[in-house]
C-alpha atoms as a PDB file:
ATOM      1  CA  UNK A   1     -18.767  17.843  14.456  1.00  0.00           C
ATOM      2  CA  UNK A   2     -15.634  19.203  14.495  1.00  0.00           C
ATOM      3  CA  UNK A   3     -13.632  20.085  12.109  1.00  0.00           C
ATOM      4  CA  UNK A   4      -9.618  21.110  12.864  1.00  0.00           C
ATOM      5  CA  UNK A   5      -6.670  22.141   9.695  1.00  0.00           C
ATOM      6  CA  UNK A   6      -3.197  22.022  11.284  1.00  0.00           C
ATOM      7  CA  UNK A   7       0.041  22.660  10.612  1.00  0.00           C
ATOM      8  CA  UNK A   8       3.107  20.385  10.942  1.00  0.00           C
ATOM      9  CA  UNK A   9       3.674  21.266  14.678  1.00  0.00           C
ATOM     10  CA  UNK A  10       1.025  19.344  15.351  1.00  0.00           C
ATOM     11  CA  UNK A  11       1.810  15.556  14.595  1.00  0.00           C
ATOM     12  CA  UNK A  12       1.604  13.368  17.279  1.00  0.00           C
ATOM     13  CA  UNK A  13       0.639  15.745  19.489  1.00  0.00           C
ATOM     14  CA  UNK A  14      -0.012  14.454  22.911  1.00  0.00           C
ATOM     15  CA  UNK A  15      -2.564  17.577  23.406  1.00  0.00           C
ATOM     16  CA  UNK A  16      -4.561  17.348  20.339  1.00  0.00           C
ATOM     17  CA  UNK A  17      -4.792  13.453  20.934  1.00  0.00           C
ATOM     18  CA  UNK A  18      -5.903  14.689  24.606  1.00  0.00           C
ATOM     19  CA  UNK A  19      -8.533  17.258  23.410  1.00  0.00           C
ATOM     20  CA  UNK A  20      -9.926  15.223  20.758  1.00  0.00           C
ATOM     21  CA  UNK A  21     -11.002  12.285  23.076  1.00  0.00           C
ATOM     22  CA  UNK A  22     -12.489  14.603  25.478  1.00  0.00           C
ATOM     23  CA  UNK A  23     -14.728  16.071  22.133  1.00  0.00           C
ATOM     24  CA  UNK A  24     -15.507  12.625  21.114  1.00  0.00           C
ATOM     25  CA  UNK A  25     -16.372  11.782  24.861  1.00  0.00           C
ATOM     26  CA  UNK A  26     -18.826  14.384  24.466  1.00  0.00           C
ATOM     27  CA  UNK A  27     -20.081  12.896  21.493  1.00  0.00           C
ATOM     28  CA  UNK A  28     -18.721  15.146  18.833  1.00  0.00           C
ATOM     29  CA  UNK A  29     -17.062  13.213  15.564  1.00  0.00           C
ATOM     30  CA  UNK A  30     -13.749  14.881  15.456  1.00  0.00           C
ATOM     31  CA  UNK A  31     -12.070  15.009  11.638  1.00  0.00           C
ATOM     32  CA  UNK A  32      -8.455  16.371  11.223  1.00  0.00           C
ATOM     33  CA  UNK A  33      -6.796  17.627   8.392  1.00  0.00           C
ATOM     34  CA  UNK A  34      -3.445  18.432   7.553  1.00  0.00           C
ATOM     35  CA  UNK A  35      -3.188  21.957   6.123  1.00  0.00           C
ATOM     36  CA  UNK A  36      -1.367  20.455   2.863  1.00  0.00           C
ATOM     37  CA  UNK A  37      -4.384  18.419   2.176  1.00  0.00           C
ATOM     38  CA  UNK A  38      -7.050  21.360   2.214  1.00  0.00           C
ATOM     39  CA  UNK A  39      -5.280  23.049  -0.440  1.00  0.00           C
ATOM     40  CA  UNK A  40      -3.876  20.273  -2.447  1.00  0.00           C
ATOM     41  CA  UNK A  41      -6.794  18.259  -2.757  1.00  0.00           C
ATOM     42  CA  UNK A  42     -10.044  20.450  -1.186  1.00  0.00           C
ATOM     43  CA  UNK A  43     -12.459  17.933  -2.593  1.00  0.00           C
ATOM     44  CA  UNK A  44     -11.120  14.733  -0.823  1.00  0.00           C
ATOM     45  CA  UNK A  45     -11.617  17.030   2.162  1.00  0.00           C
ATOM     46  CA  UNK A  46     -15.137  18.013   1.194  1.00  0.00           C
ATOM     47  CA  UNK A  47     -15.772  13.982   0.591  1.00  0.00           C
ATOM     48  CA  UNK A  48     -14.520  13.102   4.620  1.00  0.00           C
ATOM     49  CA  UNK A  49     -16.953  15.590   6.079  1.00  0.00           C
ATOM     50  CA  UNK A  50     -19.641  14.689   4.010  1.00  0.00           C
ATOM     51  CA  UNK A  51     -18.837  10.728   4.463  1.00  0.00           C
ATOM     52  CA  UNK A  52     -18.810  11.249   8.132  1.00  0.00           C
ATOM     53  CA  UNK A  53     -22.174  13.648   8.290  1.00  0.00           C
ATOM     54  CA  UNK A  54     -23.771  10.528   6.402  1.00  0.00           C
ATOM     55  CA  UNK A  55     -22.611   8.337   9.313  1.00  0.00           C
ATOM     56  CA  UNK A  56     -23.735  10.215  12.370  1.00  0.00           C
ATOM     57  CA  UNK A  57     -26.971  10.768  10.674  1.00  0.00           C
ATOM     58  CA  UNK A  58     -27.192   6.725  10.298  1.00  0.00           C
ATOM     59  CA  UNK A  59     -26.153   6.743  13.626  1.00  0.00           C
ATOM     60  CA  UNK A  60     -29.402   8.932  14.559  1.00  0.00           C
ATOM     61  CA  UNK A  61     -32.400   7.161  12.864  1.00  0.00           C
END
């Protein structure tokens, strides 16, 4: 999994859209976060990952 906080210079980047499929391609689950909502709301954040752990390890058995 990974797991990426950026800043405003990054929206709708064509790079970031770029490296993300090639993560995913390699089978990673790629989750994004906006700086603003790590520190404004941390346990929305904390919800996401776990959400998305909980689905790969569907995925798995």
């Amino acid at each position: 999994m990974v797991i990426e906080l950026d800043g405003g210079q990054h929206a709708d980047s064509e790079y970031d859209a770029r490296r993300d499929a090639l993560m995913v391609e390699q089978g990673y689950t790629v989750l994004r976060f906006w700086n603003t909502e790590v520190t404004e709301n941390i346990e929305g954040g904390i919800e996401r990952i776990v959400e998305a752990v909980r689905k790969r390890s569907e995925k798995r058995d």
